[in-house]
Protein backbone atom coordinates (compact mmCIF):
# COMPACT_ATOMS: atom_id res chain seq x y z
CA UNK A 1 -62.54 -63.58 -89.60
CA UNK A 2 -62.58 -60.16 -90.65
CA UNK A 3 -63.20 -61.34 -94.33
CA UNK A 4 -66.61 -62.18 -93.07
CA UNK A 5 -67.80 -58.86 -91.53
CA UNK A 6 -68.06 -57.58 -95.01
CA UNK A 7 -70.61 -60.42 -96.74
CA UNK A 8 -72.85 -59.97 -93.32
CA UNK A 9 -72.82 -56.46 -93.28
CA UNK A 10 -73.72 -56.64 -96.69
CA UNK A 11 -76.53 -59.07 -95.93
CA UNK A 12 -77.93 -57.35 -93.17
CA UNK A 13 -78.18 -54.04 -94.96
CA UNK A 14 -79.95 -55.62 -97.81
CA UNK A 15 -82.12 -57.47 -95.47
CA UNK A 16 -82.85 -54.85 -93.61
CA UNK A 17 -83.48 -52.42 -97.23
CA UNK A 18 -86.66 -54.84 -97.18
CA UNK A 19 -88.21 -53.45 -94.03
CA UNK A 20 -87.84 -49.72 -95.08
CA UNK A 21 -88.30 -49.74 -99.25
CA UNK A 22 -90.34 -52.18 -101.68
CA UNK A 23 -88.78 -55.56 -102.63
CA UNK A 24 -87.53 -54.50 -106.16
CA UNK A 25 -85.98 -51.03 -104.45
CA UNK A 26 -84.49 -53.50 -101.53
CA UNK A 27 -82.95 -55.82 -104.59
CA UNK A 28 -80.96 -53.66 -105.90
CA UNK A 29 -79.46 -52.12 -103.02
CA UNK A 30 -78.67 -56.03 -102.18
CA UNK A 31 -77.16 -56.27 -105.55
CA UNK A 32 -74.82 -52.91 -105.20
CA UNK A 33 -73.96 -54.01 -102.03
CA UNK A 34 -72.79 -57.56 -102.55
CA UNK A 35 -71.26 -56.99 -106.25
CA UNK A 36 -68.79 -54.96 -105.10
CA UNK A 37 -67.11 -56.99 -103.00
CA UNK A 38 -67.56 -60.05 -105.00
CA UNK A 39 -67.02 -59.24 -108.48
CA UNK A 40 -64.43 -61.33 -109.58
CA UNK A 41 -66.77 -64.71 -108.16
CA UNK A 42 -69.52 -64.90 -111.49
CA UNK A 43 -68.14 -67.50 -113.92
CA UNK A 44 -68.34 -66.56 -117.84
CA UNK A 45 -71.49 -68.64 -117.92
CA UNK A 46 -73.56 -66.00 -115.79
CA UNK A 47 -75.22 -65.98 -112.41
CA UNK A 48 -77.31 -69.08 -113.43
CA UNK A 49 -74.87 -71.52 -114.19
CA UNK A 50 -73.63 -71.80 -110.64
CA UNK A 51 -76.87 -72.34 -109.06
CA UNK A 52 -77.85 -75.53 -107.75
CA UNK A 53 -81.89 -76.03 -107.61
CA UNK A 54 -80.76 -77.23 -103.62
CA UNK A 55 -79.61 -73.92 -103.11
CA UNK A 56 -82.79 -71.90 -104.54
CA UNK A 57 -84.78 -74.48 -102.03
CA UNK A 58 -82.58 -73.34 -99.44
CA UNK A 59 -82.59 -70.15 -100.57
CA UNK A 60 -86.63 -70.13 -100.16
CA UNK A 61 -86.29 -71.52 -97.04
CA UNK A 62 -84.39 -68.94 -95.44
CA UNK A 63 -85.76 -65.58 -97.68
CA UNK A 64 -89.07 -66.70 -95.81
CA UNK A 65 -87.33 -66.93 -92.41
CA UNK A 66 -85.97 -63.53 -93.11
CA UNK A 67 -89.00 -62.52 -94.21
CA UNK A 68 -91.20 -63.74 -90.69
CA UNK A 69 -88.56 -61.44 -89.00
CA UNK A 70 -89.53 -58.57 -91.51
CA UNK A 71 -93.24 -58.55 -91.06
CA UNK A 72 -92.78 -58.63 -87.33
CA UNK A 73 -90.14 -55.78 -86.90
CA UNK A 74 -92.08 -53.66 -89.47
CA UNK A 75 -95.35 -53.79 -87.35
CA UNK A 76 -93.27 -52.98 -84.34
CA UNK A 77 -91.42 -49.99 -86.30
CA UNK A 78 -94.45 -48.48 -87.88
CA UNK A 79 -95.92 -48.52 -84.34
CA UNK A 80 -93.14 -46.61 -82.74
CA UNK A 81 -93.19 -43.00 -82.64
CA UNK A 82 -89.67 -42.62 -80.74
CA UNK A 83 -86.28 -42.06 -83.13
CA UNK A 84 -84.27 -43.54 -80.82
CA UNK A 85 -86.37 -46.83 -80.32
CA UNK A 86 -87.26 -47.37 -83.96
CA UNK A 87 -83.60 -47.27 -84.63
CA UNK A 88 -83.21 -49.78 -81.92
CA UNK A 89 -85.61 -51.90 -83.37
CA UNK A 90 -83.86 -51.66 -87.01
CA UNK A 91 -80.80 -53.22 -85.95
CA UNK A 92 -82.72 -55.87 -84.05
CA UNK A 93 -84.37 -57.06 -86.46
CA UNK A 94 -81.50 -56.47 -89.17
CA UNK A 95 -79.41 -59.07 -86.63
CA UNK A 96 -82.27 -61.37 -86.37
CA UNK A 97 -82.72 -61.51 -90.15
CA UNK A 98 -78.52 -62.14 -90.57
CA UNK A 99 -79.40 -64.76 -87.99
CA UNK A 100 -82.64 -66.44 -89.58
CA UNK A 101 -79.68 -67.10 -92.86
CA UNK A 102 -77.10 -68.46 -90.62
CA UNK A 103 -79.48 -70.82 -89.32
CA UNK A 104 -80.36 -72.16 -92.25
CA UNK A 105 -77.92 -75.30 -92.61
CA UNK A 106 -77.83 -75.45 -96.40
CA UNK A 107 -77.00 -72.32 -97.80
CA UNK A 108 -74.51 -69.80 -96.00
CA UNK A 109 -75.07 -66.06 -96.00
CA UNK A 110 -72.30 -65.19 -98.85
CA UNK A 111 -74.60 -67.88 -101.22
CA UNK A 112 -77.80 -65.62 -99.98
CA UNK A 113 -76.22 -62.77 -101.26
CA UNK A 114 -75.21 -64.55 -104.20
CA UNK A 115 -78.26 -65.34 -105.25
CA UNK A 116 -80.19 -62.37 -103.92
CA UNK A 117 -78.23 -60.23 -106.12
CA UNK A 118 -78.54 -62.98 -109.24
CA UNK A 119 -82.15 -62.73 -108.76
CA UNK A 120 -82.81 -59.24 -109.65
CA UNK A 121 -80.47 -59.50 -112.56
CA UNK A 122 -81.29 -62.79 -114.03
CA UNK A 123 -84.92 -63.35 -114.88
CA UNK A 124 -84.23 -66.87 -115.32
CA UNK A 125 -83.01 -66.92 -111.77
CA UNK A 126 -85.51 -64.55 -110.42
CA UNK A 127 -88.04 -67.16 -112.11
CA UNK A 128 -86.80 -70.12 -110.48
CA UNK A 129 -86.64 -68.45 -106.78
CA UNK A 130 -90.39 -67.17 -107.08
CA UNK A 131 -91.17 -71.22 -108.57
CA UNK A 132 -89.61 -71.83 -105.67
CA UNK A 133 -90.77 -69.52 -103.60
CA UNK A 134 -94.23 -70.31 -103.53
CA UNK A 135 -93.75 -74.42 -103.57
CA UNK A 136 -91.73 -73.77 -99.99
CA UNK A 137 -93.98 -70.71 -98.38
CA UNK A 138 -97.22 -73.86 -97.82
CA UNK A 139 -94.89 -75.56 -96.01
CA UNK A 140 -93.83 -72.90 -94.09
CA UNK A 141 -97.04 -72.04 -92.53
């Protein structure tokens, strides 16, 4: 079980990067993070190749659970003037956001990484999440 720590830890700080910096900023911490761990994983074919259009839908599905969990812990962080509390509140919601992935049946938290980090480096893929993206986020509401 200890294999796992890593690929959550990894998730949850690049989840979490997306409270504190921009999107872009927050993707490539995500992709430092997980490509280090998982290097040897990317066929010959690229990032692209391995990436089922059921797991950018699932994908979607849970970026916009994670994201619900941002908006609402960034609200509650901004709004907090005490160190100790807004810290607090970071790892809250960074556990909540691991949590909105690993409740998402269809796509495990290693594949979120996967494809978090394939996003910001393949503009096909990064094309295909934000199609995706915005098909799933009416839904959603």
């Amino acid at each position: 079980m200890i294999t796992g720590y890593k690929p959550v830890a990894s998730l949850a700080a690049a989840v979490f990067s997306f409270m504190v910096v921009s999107p872009a900023s927050a993707l490539e911490i995500a992709q430092a993070e997980t490509t280090q761990p998982t290097q040897g994983q990317a066929g010959s074919k690229g990032p692209d190749a391995a990436i089922s259009d059921q797991k950018i839908e699932a994908f979607a599905v849970a970026y916009l659970q994670v994201d619900k969990v941002r908006q609402e812990y960034s609200a509650k962080i901004e709004a907090t003037s005490d160190a100790t509390a807004k810290k607090d509140l970071e790892t809250e919601a960074s556990k909540k956001m691991v949590e909105a992935v690993q409740a998402s049946p269809a796509i495990s938290i290693e594949e979120y990484s996967a494809i978090l980090t394939a996003a910001q480096s393949d503009p096909a893929v990064a094309k295909k999440v934000q199609a995706k993206l915005q098909d799933t986020a009416p839904a959603q509401q």
